[in-house]
PDB file of N, CA and C in Angstrom:
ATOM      1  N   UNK A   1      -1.703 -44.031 124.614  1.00  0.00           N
ATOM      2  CA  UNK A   1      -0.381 -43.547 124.245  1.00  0.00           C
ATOM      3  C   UNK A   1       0.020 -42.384 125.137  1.00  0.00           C
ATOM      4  N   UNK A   2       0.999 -42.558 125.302  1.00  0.00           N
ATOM      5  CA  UNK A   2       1.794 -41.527 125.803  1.00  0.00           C
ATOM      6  C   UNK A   2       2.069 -40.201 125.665  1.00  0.00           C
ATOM      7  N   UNK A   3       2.015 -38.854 125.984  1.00  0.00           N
ATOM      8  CA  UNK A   3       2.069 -37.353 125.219  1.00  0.00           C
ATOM      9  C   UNK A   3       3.553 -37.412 125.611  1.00  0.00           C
ATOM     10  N   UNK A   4       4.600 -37.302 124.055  1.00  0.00           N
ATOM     11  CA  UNK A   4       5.640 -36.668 124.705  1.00  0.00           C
ATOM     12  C   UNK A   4       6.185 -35.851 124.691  1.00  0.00           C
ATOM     13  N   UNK A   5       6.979 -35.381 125.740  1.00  0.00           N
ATOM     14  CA  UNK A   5       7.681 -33.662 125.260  1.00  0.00           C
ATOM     15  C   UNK A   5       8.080 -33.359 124.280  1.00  0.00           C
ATOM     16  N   UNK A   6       8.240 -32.117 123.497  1.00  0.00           N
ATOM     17  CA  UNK A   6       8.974 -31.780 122.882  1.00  0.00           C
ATOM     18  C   UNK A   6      10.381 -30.991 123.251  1.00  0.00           C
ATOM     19  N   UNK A   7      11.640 -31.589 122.469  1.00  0.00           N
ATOM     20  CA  UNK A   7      12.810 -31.376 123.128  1.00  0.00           C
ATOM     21  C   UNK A   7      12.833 -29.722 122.460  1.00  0.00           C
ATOM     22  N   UNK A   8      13.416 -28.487 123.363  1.00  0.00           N
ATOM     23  CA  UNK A   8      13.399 -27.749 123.189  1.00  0.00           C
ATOM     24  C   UNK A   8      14.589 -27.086 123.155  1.00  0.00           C
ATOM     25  N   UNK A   9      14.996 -25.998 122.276  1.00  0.00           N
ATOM     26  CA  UNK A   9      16.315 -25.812 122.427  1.00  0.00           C
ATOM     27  C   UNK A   9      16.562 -24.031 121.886  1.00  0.00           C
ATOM     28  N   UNK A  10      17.255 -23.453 122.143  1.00  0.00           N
ATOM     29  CA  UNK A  10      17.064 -22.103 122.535  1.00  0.00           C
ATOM     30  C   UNK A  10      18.276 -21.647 121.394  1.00  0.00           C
ATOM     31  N   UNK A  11      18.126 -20.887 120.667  1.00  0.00           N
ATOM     32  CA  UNK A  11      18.351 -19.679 119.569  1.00  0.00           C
ATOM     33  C   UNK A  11      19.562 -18.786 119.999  1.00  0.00           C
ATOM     34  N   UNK A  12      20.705 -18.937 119.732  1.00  0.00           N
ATOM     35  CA  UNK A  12      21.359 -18.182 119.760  1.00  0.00           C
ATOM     36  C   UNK A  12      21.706 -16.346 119.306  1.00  0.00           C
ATOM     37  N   UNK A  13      20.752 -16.356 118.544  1.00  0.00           N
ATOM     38  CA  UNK A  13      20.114 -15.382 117.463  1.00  0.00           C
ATOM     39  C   UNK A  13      19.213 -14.626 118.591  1.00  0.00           C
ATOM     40  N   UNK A  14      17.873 -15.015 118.616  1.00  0.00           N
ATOM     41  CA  UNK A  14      16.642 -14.590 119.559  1.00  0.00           C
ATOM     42  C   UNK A  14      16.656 -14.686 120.486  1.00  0.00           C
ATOM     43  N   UNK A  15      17.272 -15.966 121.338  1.00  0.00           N
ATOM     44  CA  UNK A  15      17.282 -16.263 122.533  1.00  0.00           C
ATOM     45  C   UNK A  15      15.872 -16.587 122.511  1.00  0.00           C
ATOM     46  N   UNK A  16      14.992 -17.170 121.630  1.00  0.00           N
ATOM     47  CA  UNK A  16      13.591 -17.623 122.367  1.00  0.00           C
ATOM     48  C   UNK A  16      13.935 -18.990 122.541  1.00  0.00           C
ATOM     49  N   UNK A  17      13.066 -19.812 123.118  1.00  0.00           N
ATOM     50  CA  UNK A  17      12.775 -21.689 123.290  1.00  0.00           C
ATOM     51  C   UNK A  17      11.979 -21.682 122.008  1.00  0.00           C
ATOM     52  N   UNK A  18      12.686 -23.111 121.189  1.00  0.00           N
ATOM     53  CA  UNK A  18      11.614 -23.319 120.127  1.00  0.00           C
ATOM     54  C   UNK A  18      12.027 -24.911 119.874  1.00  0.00           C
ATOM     55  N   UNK A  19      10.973 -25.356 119.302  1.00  0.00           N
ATOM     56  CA  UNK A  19      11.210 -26.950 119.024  1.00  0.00           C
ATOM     57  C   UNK A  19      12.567 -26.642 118.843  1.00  0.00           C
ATOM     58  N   UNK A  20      13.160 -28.408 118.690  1.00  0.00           N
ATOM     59  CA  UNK A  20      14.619 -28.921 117.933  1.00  0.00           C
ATOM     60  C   UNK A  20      14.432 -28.418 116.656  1.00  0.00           C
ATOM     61  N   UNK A  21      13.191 -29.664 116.383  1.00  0.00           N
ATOM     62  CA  UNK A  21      13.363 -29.944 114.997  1.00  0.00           C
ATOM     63  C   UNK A  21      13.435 -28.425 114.212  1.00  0.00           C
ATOM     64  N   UNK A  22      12.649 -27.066 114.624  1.00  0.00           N
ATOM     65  CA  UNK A  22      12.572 -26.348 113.660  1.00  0.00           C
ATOM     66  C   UNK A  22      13.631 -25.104 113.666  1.00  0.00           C
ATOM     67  N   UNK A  23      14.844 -26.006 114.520  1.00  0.00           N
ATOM     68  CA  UNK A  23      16.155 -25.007 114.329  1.00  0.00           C
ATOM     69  C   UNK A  23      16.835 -25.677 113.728  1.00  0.00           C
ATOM     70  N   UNK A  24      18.230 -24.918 112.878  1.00  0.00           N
ATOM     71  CA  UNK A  24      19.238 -25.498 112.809  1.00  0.00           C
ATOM     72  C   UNK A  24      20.520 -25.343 113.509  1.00  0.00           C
ATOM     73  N   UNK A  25      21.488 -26.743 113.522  1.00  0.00           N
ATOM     74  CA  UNK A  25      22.019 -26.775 114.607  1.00  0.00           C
ATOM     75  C   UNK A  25      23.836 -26.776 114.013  1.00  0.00           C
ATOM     76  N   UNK A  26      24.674 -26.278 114.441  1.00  0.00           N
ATOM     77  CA  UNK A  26      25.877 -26.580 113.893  1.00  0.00           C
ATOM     78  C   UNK A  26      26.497 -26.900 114.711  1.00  0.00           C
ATOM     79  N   UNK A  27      27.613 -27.993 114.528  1.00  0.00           N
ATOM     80  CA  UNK A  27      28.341 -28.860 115.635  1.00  0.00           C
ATOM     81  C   UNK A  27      29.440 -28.697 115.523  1.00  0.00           C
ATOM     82  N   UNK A  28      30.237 -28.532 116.730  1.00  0.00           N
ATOM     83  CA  UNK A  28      31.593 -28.386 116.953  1.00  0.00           C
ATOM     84  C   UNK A  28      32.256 -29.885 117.569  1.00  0.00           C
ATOM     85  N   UNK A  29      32.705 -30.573 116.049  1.00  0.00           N
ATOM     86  CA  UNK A  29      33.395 -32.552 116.613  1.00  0.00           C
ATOM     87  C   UNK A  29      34.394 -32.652 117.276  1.00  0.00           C
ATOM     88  N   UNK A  30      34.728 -32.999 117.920  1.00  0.00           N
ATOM     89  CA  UNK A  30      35.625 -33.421 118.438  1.00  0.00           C
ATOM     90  C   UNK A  30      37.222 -32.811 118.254  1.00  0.00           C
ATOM     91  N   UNK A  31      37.148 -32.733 116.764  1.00  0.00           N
ATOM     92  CA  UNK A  31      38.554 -32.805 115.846  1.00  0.00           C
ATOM     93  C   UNK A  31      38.866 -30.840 115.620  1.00  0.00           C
ATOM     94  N   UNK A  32      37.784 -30.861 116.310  1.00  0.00           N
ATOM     95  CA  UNK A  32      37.333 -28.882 116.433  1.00  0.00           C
ATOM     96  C   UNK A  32      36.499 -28.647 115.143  1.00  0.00           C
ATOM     97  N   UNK A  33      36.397 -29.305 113.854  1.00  0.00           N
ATOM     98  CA  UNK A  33      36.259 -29.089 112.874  1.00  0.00           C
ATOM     99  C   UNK A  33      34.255 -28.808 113.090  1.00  0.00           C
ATOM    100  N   UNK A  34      33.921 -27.248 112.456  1.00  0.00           N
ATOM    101  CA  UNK A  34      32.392 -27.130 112.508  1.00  0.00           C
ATOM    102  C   UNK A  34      31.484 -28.008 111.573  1.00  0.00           C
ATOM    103  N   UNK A  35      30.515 -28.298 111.527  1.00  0.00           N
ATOM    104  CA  UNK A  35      29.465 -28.469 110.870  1.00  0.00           C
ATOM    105  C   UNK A  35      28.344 -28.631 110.845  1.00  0.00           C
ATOM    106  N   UNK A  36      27.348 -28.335 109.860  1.00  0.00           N
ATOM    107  CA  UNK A  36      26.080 -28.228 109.939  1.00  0.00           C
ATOM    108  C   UNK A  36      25.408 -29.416 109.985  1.00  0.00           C
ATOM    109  N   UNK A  37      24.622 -29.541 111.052  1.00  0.00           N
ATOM    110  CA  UNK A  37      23.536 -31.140 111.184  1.00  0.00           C
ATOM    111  C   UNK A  37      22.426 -31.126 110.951  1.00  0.00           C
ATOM    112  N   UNK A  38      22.605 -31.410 109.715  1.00  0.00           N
ATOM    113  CA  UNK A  38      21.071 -31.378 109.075  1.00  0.00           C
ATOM    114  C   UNK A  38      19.828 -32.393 109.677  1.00  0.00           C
ATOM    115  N   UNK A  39      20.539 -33.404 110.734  1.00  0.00           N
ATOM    116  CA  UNK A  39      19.830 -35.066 110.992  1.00  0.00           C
ATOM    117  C   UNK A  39      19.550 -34.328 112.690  1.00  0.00           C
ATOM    118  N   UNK A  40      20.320 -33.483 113.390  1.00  0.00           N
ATOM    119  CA  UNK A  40      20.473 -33.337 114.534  1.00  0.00           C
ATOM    120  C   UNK A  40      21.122 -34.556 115.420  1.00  0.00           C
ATOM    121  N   UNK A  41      21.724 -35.346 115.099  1.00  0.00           N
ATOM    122  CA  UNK A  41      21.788 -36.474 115.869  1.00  0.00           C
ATOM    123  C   UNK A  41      23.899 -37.099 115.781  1.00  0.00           C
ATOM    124  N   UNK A  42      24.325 -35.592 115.363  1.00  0.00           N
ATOM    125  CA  UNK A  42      25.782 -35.851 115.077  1.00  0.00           C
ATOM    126  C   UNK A  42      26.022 -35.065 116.134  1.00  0.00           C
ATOM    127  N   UNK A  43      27.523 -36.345 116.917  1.00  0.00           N
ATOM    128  CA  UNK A  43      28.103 -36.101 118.060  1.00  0.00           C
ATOM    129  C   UNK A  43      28.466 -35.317 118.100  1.00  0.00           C
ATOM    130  N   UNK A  44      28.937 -34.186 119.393  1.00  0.00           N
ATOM    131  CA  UNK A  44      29.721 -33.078 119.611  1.00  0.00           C
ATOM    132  C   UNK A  44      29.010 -32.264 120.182  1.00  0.00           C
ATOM    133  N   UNK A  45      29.443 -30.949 120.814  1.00  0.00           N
ATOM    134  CA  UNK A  45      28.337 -29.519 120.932  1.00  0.00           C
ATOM    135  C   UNK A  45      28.069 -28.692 119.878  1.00  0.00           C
ATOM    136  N   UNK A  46      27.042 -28.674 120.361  1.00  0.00           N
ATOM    137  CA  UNK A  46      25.864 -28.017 119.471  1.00  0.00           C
ATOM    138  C   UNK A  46      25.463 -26.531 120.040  1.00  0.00           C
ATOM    139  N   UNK A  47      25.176 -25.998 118.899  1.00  0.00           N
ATOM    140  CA  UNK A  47      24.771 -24.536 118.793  1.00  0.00           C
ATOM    141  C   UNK A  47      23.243 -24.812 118.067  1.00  0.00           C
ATOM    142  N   UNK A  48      22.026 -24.109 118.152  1.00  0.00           N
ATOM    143  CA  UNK A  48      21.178 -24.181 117.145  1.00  0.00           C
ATOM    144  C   UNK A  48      20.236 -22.736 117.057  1.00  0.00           C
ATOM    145  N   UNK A  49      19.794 -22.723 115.677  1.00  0.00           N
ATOM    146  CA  UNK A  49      19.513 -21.399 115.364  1.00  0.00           C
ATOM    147  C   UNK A  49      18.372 -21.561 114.577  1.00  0.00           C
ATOM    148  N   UNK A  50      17.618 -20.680 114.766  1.00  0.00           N
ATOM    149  CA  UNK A  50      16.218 -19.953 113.558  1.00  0.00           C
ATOM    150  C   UNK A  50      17.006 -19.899 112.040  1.00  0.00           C
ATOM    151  N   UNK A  51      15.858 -20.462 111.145  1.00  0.00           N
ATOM    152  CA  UNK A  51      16.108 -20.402 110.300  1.00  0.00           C
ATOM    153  C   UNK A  51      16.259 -19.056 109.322  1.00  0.00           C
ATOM    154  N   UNK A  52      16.460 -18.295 109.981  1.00  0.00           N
ATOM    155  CA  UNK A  52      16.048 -16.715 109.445  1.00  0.00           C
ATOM    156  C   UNK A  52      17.318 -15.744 109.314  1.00  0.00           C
ATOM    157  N   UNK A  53      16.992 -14.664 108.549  1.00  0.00           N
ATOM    158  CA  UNK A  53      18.887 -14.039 108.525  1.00  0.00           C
ATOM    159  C   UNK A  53      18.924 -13.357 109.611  1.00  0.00           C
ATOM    160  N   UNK A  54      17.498 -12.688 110.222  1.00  0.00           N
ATOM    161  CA  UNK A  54      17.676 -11.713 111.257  1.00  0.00           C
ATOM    162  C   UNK A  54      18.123 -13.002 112.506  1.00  0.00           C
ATOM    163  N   UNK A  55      17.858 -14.000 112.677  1.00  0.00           N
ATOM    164  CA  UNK A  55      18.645 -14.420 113.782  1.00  0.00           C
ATOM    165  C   UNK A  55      19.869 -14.693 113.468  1.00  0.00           C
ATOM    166  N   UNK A  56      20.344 -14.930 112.473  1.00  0.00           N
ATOM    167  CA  UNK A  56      21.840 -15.144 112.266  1.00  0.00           C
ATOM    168  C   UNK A  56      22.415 -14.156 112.125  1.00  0.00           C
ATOM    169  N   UNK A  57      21.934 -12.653 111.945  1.00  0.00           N
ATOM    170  CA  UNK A  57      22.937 -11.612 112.017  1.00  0.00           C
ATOM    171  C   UNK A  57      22.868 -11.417 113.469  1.00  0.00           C
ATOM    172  N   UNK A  58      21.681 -11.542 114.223  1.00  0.00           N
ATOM    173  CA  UNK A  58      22.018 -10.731 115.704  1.00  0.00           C
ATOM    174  C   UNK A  58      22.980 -12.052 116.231  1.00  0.00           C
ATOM    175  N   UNK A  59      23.311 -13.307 115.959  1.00  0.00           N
ATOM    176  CA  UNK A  59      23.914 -14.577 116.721  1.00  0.00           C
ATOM    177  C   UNK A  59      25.186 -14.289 116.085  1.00  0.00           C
ATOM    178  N   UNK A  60      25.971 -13.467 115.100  1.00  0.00           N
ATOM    179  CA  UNK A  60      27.002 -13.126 114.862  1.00  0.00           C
ATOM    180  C   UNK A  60      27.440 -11.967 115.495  1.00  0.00           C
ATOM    181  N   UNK A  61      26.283 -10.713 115.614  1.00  0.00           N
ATOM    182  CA  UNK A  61      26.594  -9.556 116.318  1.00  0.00           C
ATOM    183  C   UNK A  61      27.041  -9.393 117.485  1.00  0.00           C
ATOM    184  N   UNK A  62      25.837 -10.421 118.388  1.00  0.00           N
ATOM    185  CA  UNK A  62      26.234 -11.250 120.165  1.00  0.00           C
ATOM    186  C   UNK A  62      27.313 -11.564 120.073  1.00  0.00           C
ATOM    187  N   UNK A  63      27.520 -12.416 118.965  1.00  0.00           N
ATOM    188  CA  UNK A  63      28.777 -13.461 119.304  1.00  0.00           C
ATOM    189  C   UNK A  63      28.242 -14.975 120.081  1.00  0.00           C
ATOM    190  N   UNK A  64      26.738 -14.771 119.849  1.00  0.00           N
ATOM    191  CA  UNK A  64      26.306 -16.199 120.432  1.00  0.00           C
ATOM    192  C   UNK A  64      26.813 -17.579 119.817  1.00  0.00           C
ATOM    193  N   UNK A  65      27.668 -17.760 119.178  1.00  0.00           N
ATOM    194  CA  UNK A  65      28.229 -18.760 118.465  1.00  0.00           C
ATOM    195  C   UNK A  65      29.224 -18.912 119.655  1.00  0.00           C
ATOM    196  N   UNK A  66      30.114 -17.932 119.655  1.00  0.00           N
ATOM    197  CA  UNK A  66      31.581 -17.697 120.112  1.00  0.00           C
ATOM    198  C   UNK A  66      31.095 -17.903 121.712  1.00  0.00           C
ATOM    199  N   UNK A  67      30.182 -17.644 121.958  1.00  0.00           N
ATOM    200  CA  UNK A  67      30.274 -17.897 123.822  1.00  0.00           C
ATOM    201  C   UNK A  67      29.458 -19.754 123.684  1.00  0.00           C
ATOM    202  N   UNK A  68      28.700 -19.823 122.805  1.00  0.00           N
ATOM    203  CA  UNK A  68      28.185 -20.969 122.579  1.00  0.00           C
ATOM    204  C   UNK A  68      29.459 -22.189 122.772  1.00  0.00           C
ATOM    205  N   UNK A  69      30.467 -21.943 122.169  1.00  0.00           N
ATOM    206  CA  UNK A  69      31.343 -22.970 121.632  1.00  0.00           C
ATOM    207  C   UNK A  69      32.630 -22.921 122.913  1.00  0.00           C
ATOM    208  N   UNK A  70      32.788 -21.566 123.407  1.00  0.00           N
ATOM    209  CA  UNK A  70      33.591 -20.835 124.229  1.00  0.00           C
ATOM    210  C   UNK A  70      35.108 -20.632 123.206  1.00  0.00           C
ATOM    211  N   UNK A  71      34.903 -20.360 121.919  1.00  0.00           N
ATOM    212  CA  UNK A  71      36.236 -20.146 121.037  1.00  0.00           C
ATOM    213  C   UNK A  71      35.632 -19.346 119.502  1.00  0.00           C
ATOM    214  N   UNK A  72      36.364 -18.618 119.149  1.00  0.00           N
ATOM    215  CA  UNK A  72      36.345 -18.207 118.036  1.00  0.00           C
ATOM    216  C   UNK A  72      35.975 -19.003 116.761  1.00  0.00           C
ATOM    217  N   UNK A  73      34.777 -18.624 116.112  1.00  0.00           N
ATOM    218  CA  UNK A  73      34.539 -19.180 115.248  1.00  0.00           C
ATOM    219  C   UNK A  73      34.961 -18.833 113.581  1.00  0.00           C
ATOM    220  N   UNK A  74      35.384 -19.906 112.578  1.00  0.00           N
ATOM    221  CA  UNK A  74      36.259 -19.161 111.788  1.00  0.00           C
ATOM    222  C   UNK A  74      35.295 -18.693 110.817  1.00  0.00           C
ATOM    223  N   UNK A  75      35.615 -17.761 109.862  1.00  0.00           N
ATOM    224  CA  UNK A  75      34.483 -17.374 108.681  1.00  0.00           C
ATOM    225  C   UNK A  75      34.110 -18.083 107.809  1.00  0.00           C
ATOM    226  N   UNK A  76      34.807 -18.822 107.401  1.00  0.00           N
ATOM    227  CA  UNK A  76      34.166 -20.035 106.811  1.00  0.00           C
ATOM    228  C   UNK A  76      33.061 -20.872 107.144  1.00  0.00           C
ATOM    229  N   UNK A  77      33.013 -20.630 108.215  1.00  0.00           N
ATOM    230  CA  UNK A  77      31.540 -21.919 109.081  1.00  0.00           C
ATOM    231  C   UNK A  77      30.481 -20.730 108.937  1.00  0.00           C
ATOM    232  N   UNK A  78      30.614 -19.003 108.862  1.00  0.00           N
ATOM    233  CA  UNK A  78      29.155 -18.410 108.904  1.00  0.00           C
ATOM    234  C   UNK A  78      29.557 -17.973 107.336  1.00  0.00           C
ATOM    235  N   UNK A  79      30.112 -18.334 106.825  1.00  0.00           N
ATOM    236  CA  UNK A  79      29.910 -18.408 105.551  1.00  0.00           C
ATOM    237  C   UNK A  79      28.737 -19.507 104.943  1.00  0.00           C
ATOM    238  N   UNK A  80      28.543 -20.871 104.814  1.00  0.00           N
ATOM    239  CA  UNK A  80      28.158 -21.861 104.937  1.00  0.00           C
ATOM    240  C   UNK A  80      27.309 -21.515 105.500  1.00  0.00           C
ATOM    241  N   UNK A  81      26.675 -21.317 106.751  1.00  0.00           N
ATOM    242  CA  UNK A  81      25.705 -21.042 107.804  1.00  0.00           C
ATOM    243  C   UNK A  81      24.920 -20.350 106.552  1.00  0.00           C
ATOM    244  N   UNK A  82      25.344 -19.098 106.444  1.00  0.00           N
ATOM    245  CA  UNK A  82      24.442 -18.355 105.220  1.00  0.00           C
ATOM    246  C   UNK A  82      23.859 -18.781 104.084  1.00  0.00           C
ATOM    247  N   UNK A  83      24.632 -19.276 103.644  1.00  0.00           N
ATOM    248  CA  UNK A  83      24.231 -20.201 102.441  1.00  0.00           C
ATOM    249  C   UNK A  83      22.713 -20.817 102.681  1.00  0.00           C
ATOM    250  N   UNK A  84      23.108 -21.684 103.985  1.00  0.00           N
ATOM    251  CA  UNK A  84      21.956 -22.220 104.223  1.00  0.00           C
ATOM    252  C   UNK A  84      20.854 -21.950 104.585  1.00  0.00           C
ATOM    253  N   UNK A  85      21.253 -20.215 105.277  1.00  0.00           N
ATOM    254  CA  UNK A  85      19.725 -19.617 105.810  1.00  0.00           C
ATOM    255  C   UNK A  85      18.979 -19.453 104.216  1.00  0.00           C
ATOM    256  N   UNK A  86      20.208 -18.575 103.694  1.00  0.00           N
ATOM    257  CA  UNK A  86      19.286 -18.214 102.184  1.00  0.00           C
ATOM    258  C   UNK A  86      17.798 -19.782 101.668  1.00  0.00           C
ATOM    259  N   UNK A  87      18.248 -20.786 101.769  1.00  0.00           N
ATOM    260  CA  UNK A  87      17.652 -22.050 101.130  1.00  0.00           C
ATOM    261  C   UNK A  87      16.167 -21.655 102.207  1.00  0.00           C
ATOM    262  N   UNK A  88      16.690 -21.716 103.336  1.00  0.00           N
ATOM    263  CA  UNK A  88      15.227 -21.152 104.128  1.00  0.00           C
ATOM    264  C   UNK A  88      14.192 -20.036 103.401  1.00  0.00           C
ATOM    265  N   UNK A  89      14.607 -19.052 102.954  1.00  0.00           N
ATOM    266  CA  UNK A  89      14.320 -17.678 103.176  1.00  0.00           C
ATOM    267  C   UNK A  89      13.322 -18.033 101.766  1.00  0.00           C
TER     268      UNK A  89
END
């Protein structure tokens, strides 16, 4: 068998490399409309983040969302975002 990579994807929050699977990722569709991909595998660009509050406060503080997406993100989507770190925590 084959060894295969693991796809790696970088923290807006920390800025470290860490698996896919053990970030979460929120997607900006097509229609502009945000949301959270719980499957990773929904079309659009993607942002993805540590499951933790300290990376989601420093990825709001940066503004790593907002250069992520290249547009203002509305409060409602890190509203939601939160919600979901809490389920982590």
């Amino acid at each position: 068998m084959r060894n295969k990579k693991l796809p790696m994807r970088k923290c807006v929050g920390c800025t470290e490399m860490k698996p896919k699977k053990e970030l979460i990722r929120l997607v900006r569709k097509e229609e502009g409309e945000f949301v959270l991909d719980r499957t990773g595998r929904l079309n659009g660009r993607g942002a993805y983040l540590c499951p933790c509050l300290t990376c989601f406060t420093d990825a709001v503080k940066k503004k790593g969302f907002e250069r992520s997406f290249q547009q203002k993100i509305p409060d409602a989507v890190f509203q939601d975002l939160e919600k979901e770190m809490s389920l982590f925590e």
